[in-house]
C-alpha atoms as a PDB file:
ATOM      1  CA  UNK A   1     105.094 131.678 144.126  1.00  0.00           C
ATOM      2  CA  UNK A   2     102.809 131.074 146.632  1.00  0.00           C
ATOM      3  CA  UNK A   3     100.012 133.601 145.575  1.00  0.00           C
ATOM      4  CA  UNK A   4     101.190 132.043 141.910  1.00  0.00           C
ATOM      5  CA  UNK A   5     100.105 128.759 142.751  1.00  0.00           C
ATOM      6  CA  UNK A   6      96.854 129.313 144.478  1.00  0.00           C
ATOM      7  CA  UNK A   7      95.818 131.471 141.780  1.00  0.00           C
ATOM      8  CA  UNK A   8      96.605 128.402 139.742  1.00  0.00           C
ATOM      9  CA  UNK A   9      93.925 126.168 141.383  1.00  0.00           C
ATOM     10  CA  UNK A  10      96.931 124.465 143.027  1.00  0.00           C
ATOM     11  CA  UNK A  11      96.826 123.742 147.092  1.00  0.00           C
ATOM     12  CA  UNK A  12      99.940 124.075 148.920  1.00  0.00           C
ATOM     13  CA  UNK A  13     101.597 121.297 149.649  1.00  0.00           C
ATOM     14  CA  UNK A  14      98.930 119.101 148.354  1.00  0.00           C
ATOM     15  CA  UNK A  15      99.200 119.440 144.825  1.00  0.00           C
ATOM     16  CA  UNK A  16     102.800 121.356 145.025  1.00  0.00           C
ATOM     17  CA  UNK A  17     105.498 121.554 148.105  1.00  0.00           C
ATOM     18  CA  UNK A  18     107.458 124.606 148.022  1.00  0.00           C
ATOM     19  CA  UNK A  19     111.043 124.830 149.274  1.00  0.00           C
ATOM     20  CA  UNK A  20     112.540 128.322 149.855  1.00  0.00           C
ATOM     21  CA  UNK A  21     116.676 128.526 150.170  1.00  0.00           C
ATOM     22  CA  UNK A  22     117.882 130.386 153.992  1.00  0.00           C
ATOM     23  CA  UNK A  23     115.981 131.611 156.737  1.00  0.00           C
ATOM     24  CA  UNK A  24     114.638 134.910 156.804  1.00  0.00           C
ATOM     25  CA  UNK A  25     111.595 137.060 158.210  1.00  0.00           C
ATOM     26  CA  UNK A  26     109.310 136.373 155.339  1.00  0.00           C
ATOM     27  CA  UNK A  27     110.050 132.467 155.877  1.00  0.00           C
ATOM     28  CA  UNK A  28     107.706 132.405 158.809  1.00  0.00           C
ATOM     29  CA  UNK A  29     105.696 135.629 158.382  1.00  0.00           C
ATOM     30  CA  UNK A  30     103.718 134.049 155.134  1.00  0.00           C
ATOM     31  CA  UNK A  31     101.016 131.418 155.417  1.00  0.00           C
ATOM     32  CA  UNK A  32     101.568 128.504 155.278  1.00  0.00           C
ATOM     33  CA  UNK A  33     104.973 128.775 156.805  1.00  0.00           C
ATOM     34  CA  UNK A  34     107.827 127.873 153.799  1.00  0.00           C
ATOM     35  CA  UNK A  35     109.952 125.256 154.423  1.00  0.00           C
ATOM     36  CA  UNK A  36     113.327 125.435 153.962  1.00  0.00           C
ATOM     37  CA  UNK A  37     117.121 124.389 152.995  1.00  0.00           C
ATOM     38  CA  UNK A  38     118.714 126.700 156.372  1.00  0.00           C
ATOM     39  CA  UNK A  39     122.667 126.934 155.857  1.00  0.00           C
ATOM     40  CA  UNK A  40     125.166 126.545 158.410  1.00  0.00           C
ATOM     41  CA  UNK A  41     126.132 130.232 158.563  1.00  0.00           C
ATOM     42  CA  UNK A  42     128.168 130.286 161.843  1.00  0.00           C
ATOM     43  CA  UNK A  43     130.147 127.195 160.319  1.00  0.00           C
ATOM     44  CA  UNK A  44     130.125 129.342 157.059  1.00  0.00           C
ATOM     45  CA  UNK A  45     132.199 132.010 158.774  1.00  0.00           C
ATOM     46  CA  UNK A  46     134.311 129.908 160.622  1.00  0.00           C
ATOM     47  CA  UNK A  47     135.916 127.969 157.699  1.00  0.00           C
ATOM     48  CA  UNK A  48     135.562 131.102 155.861  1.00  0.00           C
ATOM     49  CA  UNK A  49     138.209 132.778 158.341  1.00  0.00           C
ATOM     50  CA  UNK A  50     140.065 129.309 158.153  1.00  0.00           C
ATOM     51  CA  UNK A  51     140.901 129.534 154.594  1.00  0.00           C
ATOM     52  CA  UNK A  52     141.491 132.837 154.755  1.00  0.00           C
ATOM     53  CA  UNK A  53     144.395 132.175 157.274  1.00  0.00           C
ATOM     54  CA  UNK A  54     145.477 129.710 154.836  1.00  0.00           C
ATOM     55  CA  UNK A  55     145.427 132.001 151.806  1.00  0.00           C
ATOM     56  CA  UNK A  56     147.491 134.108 153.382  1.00  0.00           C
ATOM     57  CA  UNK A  57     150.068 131.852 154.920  1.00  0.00           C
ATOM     58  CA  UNK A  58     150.565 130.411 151.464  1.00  0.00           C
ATOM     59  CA  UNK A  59     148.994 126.930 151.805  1.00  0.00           C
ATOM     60  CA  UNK A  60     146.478 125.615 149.906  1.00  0.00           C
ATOM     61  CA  UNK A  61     143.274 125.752 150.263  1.00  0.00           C
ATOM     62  CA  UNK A  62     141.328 123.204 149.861  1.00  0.00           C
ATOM     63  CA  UNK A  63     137.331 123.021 149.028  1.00  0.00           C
ATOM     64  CA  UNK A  64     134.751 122.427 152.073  1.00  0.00           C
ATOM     65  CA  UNK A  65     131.006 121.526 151.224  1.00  0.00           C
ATOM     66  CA  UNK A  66     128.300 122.427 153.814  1.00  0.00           C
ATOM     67  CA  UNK A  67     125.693 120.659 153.825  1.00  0.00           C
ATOM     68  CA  UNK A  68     122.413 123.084 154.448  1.00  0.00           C
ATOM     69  CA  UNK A  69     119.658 121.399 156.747  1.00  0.00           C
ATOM     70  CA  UNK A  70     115.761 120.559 155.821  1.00  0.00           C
ATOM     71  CA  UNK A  71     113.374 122.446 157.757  1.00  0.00           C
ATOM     72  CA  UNK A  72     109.898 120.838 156.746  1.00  0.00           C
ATOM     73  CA  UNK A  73     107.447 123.046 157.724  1.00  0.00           C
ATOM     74  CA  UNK A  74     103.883 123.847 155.858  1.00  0.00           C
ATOM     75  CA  UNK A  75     104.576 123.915 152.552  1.00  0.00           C
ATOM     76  CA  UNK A  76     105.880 120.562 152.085  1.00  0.00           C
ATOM     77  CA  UNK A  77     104.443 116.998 151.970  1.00  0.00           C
ATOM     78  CA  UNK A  78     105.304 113.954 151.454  1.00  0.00           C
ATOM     79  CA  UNK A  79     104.878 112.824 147.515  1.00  0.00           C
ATOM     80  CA  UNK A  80     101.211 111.141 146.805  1.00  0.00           C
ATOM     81  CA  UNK A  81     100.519 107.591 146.627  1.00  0.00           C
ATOM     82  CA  UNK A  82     100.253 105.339 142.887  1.00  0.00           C
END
C-alpha cells in the first residue's frame, strides 16, 4: 500500500494515514514506520483458557471484547484543517 500510494503522487501521512492491524517485523522494518491497532494477545490467551474452562465445565460462556490499542507512529496524522 505504501509503494501503492507513493506511486500515486500521494505523501504518507500527508495526503493519506495508513493503519496496519497487529504488530509484526515488517511494522517497523518499512519506512515510514506503520502505525498500528496492537491487540492484547497475552489477555487474548488468558480469557481464551478462561472460557475454555467454562466450556468444559458446562457453563456458559459469555462474549468478551478486547479492545486493541493505537500505536501512532509515521504513517498517521492528524486530519487537515477547512
Amino acid at each position: 500500500a505504501l509503494a501503492g500510494f507513493r506511486d500515486a503522487g500521494l505523501r504518507i501521512p500527508h495526503d493519506m494515514s495508513i493503519i496496519g492491524i497487529d504488530k509484526s517485523p515488517l511494522t517497523e522494518a518499512v519506512r515510514p514506520s506503520l502505525s498500528l491497532l496492537a491487540f492484547p494477545h497475552h489477555k487474548m490467551g488468558e480469557l481464551g483458557t478462561q472460557m475454555l474452562m467454562q466450556m468444559m465445565e458446562g457453563e456458559k460462556v459469555t462474549s468478551t471484547h478486547l479492545i486493541p490499542e493505537l500505536e501512532g507512529r509515521e504513517t498517521m496524522a492528524p486530519p487537515p484543517r477547512k
